[in-house]
Protein backbone atom coordinates (compact mmCIF):
# COMPACT_ATOMS: atom_id res chain seq x y z
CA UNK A 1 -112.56 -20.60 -40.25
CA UNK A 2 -112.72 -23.85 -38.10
CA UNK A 3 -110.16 -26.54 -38.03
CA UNK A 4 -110.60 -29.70 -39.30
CA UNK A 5 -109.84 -31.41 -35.98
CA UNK A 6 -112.95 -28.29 -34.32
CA UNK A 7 -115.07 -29.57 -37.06
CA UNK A 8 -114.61 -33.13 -36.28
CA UNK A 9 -114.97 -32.60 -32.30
CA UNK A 10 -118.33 -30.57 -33.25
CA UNK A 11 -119.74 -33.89 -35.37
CA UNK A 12 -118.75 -36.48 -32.85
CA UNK A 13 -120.06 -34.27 -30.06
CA UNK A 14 -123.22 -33.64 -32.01
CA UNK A 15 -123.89 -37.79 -32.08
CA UNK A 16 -122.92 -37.97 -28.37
CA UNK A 17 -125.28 -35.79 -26.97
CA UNK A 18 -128.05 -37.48 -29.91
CA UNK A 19 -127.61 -41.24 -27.76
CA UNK A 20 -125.66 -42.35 -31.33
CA UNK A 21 -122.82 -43.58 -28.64
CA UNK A 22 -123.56 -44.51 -25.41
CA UNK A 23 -122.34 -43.58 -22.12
CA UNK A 24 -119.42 -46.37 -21.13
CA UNK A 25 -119.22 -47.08 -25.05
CA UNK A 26 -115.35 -47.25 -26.26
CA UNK A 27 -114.86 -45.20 -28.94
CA UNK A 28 -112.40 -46.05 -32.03
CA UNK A 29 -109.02 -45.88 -31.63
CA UNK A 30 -107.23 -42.90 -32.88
CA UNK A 31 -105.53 -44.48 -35.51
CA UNK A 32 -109.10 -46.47 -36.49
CA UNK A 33 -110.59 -43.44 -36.53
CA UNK A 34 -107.76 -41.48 -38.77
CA UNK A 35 -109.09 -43.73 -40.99
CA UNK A 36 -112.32 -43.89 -41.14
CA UNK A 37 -112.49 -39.87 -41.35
CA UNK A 38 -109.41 -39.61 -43.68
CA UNK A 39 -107.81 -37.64 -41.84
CA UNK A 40 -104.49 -37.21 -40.13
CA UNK A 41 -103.38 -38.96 -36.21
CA UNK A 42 -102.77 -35.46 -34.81
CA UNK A 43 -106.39 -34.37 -36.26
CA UNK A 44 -108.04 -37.29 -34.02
CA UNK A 45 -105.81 -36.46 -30.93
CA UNK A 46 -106.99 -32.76 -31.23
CA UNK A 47 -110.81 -34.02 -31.39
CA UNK A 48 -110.34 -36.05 -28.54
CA UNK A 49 -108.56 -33.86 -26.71
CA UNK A 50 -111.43 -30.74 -27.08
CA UNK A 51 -114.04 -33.01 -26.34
CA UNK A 52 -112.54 -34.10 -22.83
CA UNK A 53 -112.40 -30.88 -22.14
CA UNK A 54 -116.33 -30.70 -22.89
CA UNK A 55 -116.84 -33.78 -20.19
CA UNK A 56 -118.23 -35.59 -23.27
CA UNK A 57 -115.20 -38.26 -23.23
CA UNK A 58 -112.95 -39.58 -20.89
CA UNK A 59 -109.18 -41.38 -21.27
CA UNK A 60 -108.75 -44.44 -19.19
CA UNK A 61 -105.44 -45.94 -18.70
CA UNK A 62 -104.17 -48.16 -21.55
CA UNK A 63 -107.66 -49.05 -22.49
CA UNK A 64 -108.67 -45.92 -25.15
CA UNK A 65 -111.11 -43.15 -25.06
CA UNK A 66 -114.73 -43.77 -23.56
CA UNK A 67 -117.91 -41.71 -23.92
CA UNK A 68 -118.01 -40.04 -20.02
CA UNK A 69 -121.24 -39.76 -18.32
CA UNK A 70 -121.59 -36.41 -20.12
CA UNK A 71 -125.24 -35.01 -18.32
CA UNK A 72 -123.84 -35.40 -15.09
CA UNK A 73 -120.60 -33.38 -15.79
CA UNK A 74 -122.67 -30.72 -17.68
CA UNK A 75 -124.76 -30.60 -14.51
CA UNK A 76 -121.76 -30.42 -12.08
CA UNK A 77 -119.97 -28.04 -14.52
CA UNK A 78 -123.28 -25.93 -14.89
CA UNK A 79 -123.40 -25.04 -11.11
CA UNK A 80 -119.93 -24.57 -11.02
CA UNK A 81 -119.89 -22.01 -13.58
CA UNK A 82 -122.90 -20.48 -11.94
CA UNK A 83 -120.68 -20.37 -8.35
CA UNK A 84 -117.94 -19.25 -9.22
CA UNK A 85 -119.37 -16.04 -11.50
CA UNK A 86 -119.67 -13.99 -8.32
CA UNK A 87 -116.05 -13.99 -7.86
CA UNK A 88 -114.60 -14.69 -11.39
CA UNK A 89 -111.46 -12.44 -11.79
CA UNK A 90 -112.20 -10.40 -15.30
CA UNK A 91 -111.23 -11.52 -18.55
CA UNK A 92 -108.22 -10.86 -20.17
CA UNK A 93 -107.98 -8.82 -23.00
CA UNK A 94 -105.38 -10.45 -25.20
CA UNK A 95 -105.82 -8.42 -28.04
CA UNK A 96 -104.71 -5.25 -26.18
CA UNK A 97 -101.83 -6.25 -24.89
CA UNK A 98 -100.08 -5.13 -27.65
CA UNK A 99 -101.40 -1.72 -26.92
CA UNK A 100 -99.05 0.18 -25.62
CA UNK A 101 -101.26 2.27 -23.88
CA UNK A 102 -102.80 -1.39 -22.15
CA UNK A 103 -99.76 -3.72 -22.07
CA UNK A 104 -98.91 -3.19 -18.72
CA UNK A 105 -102.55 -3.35 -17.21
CA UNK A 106 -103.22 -6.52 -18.97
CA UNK A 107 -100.46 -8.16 -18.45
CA UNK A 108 -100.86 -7.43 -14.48
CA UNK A 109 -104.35 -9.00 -15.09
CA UNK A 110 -103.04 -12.20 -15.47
CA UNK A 111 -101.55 -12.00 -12.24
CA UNK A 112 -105.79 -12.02 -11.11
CA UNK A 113 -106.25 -15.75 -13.33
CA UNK A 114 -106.45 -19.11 -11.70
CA UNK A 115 -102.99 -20.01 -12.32
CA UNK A 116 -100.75 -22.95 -11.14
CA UNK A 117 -97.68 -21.51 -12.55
CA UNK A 118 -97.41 -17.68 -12.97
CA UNK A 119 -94.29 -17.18 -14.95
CA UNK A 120 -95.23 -13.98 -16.32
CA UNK A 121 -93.72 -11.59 -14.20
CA UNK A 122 -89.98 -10.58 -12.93
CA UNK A 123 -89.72 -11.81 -9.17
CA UNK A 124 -88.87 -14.57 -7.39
CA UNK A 125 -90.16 -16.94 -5.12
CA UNK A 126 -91.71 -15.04 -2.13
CA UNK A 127 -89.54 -17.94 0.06
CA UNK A 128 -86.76 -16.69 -1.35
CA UNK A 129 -86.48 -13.36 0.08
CA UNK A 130 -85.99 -12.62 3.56
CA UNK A 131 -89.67 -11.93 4.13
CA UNK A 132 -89.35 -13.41 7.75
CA UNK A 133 -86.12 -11.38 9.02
CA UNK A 134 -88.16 -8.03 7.27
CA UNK A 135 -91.03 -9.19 9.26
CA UNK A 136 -89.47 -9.44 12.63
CA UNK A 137 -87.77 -5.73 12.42
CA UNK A 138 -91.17 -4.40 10.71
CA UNK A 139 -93.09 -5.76 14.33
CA UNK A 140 -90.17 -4.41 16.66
CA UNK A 141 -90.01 -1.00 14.94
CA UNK A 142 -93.48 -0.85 15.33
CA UNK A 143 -93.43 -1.72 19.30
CA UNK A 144 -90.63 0.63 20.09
CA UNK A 145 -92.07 3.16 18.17
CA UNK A 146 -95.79 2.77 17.04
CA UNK A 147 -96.26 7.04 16.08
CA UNK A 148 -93.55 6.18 13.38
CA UNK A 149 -96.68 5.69 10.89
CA UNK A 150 -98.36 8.54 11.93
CA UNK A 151 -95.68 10.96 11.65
CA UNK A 152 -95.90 12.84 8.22
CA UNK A 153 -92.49 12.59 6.36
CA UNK A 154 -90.72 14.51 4.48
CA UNK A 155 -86.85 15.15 2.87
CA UNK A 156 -85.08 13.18 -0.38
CA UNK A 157 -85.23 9.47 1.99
CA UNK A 158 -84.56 7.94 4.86
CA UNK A 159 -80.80 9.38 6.05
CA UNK A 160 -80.40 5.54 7.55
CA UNK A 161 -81.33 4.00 4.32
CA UNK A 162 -79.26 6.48 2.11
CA UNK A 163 -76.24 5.86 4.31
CA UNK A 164 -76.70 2.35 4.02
CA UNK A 165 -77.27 2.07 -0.04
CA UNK A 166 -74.44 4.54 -0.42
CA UNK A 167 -72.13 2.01 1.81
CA UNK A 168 -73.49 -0.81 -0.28
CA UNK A 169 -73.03 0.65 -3.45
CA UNK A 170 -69.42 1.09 -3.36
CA UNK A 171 -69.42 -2.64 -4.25
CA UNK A 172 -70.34 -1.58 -7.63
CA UNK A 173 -68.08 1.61 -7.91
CA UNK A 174 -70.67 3.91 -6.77
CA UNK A 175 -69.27 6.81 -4.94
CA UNK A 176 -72.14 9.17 -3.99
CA UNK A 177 -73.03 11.59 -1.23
CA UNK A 178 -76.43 11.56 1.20
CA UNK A 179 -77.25 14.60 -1.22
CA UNK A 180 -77.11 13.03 -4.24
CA UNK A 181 -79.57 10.18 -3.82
CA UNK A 182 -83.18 10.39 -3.30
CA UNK A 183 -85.49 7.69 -2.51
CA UNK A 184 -88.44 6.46 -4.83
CA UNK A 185 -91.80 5.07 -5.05
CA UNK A 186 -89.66 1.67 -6.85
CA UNK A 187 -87.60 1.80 -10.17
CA UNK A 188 -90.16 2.97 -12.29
CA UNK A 189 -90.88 5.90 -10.14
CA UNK A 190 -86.98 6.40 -10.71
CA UNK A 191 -87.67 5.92 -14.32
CA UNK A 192 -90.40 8.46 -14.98
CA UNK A 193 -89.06 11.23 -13.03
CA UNK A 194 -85.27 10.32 -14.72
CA UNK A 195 -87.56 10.78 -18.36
CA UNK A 196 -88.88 13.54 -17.43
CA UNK A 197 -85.92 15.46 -16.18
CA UNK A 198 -84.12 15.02 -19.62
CA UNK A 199 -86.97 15.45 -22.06
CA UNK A 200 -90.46 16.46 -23.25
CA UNK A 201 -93.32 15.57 -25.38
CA UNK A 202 -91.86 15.36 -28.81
CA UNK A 203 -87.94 14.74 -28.09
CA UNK A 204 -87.03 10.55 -28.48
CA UNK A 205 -84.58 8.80 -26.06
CA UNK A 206 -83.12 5.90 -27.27
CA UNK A 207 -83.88 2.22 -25.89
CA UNK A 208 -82.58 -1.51 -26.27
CA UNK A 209 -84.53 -4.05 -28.21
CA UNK A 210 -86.07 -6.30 -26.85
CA UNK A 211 -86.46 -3.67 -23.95
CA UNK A 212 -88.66 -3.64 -20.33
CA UNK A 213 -92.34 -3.65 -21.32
CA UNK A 214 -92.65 -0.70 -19.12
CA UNK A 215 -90.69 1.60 -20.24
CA UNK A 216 -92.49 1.56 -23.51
CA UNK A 217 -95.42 1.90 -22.34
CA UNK A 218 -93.91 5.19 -20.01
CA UNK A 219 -92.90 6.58 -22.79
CA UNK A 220 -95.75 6.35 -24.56
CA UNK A 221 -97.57 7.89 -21.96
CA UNK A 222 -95.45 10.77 -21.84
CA UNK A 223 -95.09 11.77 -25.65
CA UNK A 224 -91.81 10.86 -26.17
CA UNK A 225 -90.11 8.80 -29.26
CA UNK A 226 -88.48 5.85 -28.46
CA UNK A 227 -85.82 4.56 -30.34
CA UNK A 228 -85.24 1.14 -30.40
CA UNK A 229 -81.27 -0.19 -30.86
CA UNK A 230 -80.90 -3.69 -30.89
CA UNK A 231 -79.80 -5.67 -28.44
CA UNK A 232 -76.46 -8.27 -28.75
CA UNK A 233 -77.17 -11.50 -26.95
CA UNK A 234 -74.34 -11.76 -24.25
CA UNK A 235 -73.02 -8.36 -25.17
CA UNK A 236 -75.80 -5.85 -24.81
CA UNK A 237 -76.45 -2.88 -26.86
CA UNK A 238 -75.60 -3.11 -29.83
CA UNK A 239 -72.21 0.34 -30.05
CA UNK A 240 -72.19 -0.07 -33.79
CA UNK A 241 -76.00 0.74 -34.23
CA UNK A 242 -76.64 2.98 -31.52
CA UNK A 243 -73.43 5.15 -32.82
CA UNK A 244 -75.22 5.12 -36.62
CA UNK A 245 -78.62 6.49 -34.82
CA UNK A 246 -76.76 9.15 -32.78
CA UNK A 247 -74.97 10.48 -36.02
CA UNK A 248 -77.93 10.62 -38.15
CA UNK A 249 -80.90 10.79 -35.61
CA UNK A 250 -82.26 14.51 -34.52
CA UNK A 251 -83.86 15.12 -31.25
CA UNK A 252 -82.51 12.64 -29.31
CA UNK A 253 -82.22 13.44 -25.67
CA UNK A 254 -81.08 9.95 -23.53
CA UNK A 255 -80.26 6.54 -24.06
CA UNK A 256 -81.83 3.90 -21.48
CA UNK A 257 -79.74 0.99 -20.82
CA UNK A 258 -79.98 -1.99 -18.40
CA UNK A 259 -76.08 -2.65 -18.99
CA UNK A 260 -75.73 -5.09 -16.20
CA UNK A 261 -78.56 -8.13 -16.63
CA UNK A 262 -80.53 -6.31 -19.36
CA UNK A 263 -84.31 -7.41 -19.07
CA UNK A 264 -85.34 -9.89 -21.37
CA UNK A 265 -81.73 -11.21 -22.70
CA UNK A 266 -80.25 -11.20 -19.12
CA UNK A 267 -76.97 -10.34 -20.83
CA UNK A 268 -74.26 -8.04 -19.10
CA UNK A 269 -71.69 -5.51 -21.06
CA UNK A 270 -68.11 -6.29 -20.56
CA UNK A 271 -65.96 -3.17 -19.00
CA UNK A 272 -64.68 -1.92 -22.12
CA UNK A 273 -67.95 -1.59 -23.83
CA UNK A 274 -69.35 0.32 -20.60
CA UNK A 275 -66.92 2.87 -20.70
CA UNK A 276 -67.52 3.01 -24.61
CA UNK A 277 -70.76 3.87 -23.76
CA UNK A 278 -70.53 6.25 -21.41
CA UNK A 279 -68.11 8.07 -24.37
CA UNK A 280 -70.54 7.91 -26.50
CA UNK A 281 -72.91 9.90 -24.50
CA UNK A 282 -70.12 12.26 -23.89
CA UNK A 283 -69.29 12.58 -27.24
CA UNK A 284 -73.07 13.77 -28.18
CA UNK A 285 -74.06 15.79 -25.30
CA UNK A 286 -76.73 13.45 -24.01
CA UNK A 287 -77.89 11.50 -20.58
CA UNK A 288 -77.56 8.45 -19.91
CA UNK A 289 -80.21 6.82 -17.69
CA UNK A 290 -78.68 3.35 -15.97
CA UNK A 291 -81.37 0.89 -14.99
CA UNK A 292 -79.57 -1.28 -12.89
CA UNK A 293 -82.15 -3.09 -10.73
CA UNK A 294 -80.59 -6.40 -11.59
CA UNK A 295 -77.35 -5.46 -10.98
CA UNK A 296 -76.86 -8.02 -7.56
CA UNK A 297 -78.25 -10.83 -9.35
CA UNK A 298 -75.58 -11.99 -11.22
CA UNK A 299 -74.87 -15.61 -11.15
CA UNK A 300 -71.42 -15.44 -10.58
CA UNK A 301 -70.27 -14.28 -7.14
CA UNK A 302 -68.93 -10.78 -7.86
CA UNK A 303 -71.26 -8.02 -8.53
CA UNK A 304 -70.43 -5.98 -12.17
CA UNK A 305 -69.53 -2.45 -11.81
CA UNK A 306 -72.08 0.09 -12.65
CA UNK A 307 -71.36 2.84 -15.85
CA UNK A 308 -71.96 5.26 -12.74
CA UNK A 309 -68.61 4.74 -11.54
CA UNK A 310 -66.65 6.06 -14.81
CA UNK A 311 -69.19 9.16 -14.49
CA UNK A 312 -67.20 12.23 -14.41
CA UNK A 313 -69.82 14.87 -16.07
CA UNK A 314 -72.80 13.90 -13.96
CA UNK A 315 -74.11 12.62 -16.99
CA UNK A 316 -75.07 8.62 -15.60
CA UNK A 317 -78.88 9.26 -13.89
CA UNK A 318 -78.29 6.22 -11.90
CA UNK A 319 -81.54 4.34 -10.99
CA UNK A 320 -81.96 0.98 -8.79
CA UNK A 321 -84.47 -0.92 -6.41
CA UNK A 322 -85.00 -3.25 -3.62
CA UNK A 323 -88.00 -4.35 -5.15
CA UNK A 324 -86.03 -7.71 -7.16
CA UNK A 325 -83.23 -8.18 -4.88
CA UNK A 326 -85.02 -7.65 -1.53
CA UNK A 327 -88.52 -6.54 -0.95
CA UNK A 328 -90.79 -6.81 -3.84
CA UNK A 329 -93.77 -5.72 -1.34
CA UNK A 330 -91.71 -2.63 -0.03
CA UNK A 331 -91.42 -0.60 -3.66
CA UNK A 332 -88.74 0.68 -3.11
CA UNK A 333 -86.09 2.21 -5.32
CA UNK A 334 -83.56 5.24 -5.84
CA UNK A 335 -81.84 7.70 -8.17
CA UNK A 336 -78.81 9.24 -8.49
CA UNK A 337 -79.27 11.96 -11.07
CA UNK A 338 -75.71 13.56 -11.17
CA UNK A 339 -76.22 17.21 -12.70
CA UNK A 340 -79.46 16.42 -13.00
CA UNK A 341 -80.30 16.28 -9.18
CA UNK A 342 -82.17 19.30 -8.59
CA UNK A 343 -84.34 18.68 -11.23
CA UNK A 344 -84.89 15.20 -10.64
CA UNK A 345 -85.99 16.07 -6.36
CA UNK A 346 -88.52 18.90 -7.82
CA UNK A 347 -90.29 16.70 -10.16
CA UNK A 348 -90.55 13.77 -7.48
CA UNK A 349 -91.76 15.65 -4.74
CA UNK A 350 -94.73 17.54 -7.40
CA UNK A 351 -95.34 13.96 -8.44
CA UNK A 352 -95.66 11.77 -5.28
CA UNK A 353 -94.37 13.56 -2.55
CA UNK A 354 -92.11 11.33 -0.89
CA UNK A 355 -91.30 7.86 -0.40
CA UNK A 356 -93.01 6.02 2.67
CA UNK A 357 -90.96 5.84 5.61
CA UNK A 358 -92.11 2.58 6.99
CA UNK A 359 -90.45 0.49 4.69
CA UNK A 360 -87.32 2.65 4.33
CA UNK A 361 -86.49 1.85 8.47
CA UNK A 362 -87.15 -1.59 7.89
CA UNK A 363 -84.90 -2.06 4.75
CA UNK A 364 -82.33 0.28 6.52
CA UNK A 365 -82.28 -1.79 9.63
CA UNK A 366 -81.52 -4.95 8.07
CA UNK A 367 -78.58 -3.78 5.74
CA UNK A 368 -76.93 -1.91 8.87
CA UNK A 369 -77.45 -5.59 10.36
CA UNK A 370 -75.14 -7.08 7.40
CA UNK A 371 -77.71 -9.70 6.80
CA UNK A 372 -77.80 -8.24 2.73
CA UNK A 373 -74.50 -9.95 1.81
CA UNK A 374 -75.54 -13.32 2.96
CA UNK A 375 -78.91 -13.23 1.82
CA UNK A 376 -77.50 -12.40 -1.85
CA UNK A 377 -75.39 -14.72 -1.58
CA UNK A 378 -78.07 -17.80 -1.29
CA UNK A 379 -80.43 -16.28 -4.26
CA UNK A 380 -77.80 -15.86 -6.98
CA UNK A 381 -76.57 -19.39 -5.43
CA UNK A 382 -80.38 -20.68 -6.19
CA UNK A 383 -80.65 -18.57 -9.13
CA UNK A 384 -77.92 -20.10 -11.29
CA UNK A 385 -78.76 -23.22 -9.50
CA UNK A 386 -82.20 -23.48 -11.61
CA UNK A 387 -81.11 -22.31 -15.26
CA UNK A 388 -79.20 -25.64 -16.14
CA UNK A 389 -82.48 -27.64 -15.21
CA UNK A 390 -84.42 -24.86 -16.80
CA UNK A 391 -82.33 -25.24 -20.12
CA UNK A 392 -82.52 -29.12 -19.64
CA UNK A 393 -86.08 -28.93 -19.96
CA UNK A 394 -86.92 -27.08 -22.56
CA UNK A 395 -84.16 -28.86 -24.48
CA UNK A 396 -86.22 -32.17 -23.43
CA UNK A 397 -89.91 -31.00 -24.05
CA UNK A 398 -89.76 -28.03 -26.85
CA UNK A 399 -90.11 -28.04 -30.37
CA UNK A 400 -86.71 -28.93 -32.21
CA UNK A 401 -85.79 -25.21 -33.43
CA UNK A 402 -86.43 -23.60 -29.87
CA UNK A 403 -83.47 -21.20 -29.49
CA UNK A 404 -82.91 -20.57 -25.25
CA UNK A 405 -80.84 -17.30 -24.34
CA UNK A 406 -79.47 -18.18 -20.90
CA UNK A 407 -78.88 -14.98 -18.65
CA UNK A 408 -75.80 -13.82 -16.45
CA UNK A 409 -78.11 -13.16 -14.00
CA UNK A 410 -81.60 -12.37 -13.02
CA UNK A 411 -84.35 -15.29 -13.22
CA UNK A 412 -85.54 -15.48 -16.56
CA UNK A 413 -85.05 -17.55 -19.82
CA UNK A 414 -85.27 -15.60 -23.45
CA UNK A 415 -87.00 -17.84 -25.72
CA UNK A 416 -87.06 -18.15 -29.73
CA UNK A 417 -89.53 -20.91 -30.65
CA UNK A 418 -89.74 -21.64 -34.83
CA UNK A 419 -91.03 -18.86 -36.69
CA UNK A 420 -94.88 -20.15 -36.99
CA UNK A 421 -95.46 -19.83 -32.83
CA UNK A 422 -97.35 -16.98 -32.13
CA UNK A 423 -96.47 -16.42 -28.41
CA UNK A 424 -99.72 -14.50 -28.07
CA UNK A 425 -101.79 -17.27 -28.83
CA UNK A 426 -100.07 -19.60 -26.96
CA UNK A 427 -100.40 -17.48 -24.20
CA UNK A 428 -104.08 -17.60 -24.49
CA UNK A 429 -104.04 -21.58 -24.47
CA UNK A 430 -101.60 -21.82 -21.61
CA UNK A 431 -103.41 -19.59 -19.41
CA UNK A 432 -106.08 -21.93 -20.10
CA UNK A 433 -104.31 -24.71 -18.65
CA UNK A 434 -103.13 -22.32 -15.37
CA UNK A 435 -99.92 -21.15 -16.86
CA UNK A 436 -98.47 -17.37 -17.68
CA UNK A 437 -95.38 -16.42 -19.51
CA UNK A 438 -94.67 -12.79 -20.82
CA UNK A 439 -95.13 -13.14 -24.80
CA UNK A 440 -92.18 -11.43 -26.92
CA UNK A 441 -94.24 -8.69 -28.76
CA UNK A 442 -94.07 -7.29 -25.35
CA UNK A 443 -90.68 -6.17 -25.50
CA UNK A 444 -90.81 -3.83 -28.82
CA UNK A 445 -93.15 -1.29 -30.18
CA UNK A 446 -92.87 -2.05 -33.59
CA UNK A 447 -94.22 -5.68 -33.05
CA UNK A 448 -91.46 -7.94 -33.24
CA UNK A 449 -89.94 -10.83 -31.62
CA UNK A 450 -94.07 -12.01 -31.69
CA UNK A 451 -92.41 -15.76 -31.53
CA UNK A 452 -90.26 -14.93 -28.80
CA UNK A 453 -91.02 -15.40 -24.92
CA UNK A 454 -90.10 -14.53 -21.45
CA UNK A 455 -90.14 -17.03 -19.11
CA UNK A 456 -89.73 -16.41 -15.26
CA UNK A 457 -88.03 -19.87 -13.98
CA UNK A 458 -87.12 -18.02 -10.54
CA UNK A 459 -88.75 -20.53 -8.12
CA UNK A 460 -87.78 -23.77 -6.73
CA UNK A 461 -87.19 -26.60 -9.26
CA UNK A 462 -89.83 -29.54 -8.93
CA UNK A 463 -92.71 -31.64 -10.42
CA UNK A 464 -94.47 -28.67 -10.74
CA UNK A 465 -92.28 -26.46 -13.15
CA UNK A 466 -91.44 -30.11 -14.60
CA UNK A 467 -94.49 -30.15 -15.86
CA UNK A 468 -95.53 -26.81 -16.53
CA UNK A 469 -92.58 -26.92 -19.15
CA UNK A 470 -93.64 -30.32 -20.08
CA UNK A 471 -96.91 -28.62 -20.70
CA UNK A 472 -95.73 -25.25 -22.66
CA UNK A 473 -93.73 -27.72 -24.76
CA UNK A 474 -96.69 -30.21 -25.76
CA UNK A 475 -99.08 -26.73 -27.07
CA UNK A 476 -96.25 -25.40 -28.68
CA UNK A 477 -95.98 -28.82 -30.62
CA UNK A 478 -100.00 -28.92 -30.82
CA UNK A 479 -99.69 -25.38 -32.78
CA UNK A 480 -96.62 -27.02 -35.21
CA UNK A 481 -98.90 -29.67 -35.99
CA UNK A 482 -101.62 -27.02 -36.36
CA UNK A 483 -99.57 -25.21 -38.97
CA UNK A 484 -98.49 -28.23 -40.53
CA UNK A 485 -101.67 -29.71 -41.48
CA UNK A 486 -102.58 -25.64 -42.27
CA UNK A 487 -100.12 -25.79 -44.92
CA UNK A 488 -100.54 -29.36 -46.32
């Protein structure tokens, strides 16, 4: 079914192209032609709107809308199309990213668009990292020793690196020997092979809600039920539920948690509730798989303990990564798998081997330097620096009814917009105008939060996310409107 304001843009077009207005000729005010058409002021605005993005009318300043010398554009736009097929990046498909089986690979596709403002995905500014520090040790390593990447490697990680995390993670109550870590292909190596050492095809493990894309769609993949608990803004998991689902759920193997930072909500667990936790787990017999790869992001400047470090049955598989805090390039990541080492080392090595050695020196080098503390230091200082202006704008250019969960830490905003948004099908107009955002349905398997969104704000504050929130908030309005007139 067409809209009234498609149908409208279709019939003015239609008399444009005929010579019924000519090129240079002012065409009626909005209001005048509200009017004329009966119809309502956001109706004419929409018209106008499609049809400059045909080239078949122009806006000029404080003057009114003009019919644009429309042959020439569809010339210029003709060859431009025809240039730029060679090397057009492929389409996404928006319908299948709520596939589980296609979420991930179309949501990575976006990443391959023409966009100004990528907001889509969890990582920060590439400026923000050390990338130029990394890059100076990466060329000396390779002048002192240039065989190092033609050496064939082998063992559970680099013993510099492992030394190093382990000294690290004392700063979140960590205590672990060079034995029980092993080095991984990033966190969702440390993920999979975690899964995998605590269940099978048929078993469920039990996950927050909203909850990491990812993991859903690893889960998926390998056969197992997931379980989705919901998740407390600002306190985490919600005990109450996931206590009612232990006592009356069979089969359950794990529980996955992101206690510290959980990705979307960015919310942290207090103490108390950690250790609660971890008694729960006790109490049933099961795992407890820690994602913690936000855990140095918080925005205040200590660093929340880890559920790890109240492990005394081995039963915290402990999983973390460079990839966010340091090295997004370098994939990087680890597990600690308490009783569950052994396992967890056999599956890895069947799986991928090991873990590249290149990038292990290079991240080894600079934490035995000290640099890490410093370099912390500055991104959770730029981190919480942006949320307030974040917040500020989307207070400023968002529908009235737009709910913003502001993290602890990490670098994203939660988002609940008024209950007729479709986040999907905004996302399909924004990319349109060069701007990604992860839509909600993304984060549950059972198709809620669908007007919810993610929105990466990690990057440095200026005209340009100014107006790509500016932007978000004037579609999200155009849709209201949409709806409106819908249900007039």
């Amino acid at each position: 079914m067409q809209h009234s304001y498609t149908q409208l843009a279709l019939a003015l077009g239609s008399d444009i192209r005929a010579g019924r207005y000519q090129v240079g000729e002012r065409l009626p005010s909005v209001r005048e032609f509200a009017n004329l058409k009966q119809l309502s002021v956001s109706t004419v605005i929409r018209c106008y709107r499609y049809l400059e993005t045909q080239g078949l009318v122009e806006a000029r300043n404080k003057s009114g809308m003009y019919v644009a010398d429309w042959k020439i554009r569809a010339g210029d736009q003709a060859r431009a199309v025809t240039s730029k097929a060679k090397q057009a990046p492929p389409a996404v498909e928006y319908d299948k990213l709520v596939s589980l089986q296609h979420r991930m690979t179309e949501l990575y596709s976006l990443t391959a668009q023409p966009l100004q403002l990528g907001l889509h995905l969890a990582s920060a500014a590439p400026e923000w990292y050390p990338c130029d520090a990394l890059s100076k040790i990466a060329q000396r390593l390779l002048r002192q020793d240039p065989m190092l990447i033609g050496v064939y490697p082998g063992g559970t990680g680099l013993p510099a690196l492992k030394t190093a995390l382990i000294q690290w993670l004392k700063i979140a109550g960590v205590d672990l020997e060079v034995p029980d870590l092993l080095i991984t292909n990033g966190s969702t190596e440390a993920l999979s092979v975690a899964l995998r050492a605590v269940a099978q095809a048929g078993d469920a493990v039990i996950v927050e809600s909203p909850v990491y894309f990812g993991l859903l769609q690893m889960l998926e993949n390998l056969g197992i039920k997931a379980i989705e608990i919901p998740c407390v803004p600002g306190q985490g998991i919600s005990l109450e539920a996931l206590e009612y689902a232990l006592e009356h759920q069979t089969g359950v193997r794990a529980v996955v948690a992101m206690p510290s930072f959980q990705n979307p909500l960015g919310c942290s667990m207090s103490e108390k509730n950690k250790k609660r936790l971890l008694r729960l787990i006790e109490q049933h017999d099961l795992a407890l798989i820690e994602d913690d790869v936000f855990g140095d992001l918080s925005h205040l400047p200590h660093r929340p303990q880890a559920i790890k470090a109240w492990d005394k049955q081995g039963r915290v598989i402990y999983c973390g990564s460079c990839s966010k805090s340091l090295a997004p390039a370098f994939r990087v990541g680890w597990i600690a798998g308490g009783r569950y080492q052994s396992r967890i080392n056999s599956l890895k090595l069947s799986t991928s081997l090991i873990t590249p050695l290149f990038e292990q020196a290079v991240l080894a080098e600079f934490m035995q330097s000290g640099a890490l503390p410093s370099h912390l230091r500055k991104l959770r200082e730029r981190l919480a620096a942006t949320i307030p202006l974040a917040t500020a704008a989307i207070q400023r250019y968002f529908p009235v009814g737009t709910q913003v969960i502001s993290p602890a830490g990490g670098w994203w905003l939660w988002l609940e917009l008024p209950d007729h948004v479709d986040t999907l099908a905004l996302l399909r107009q924004a990319v349109g105008v060069g701007i990604a955002f992860t839509p909600g349905s993304l984060f549950s398997g059972s198709g809620k939060y669908a007007n919810f969104m993610r929105l990466n704000i990690g990057r440095p504050w200026g005209r340009e996310m100014e107006y790509g929130m500016k932007t978000l908030g004037r579609l999200i309005s155009e849709m209201g409107s949409m709806h409106a007139e819908i249900n007039e």
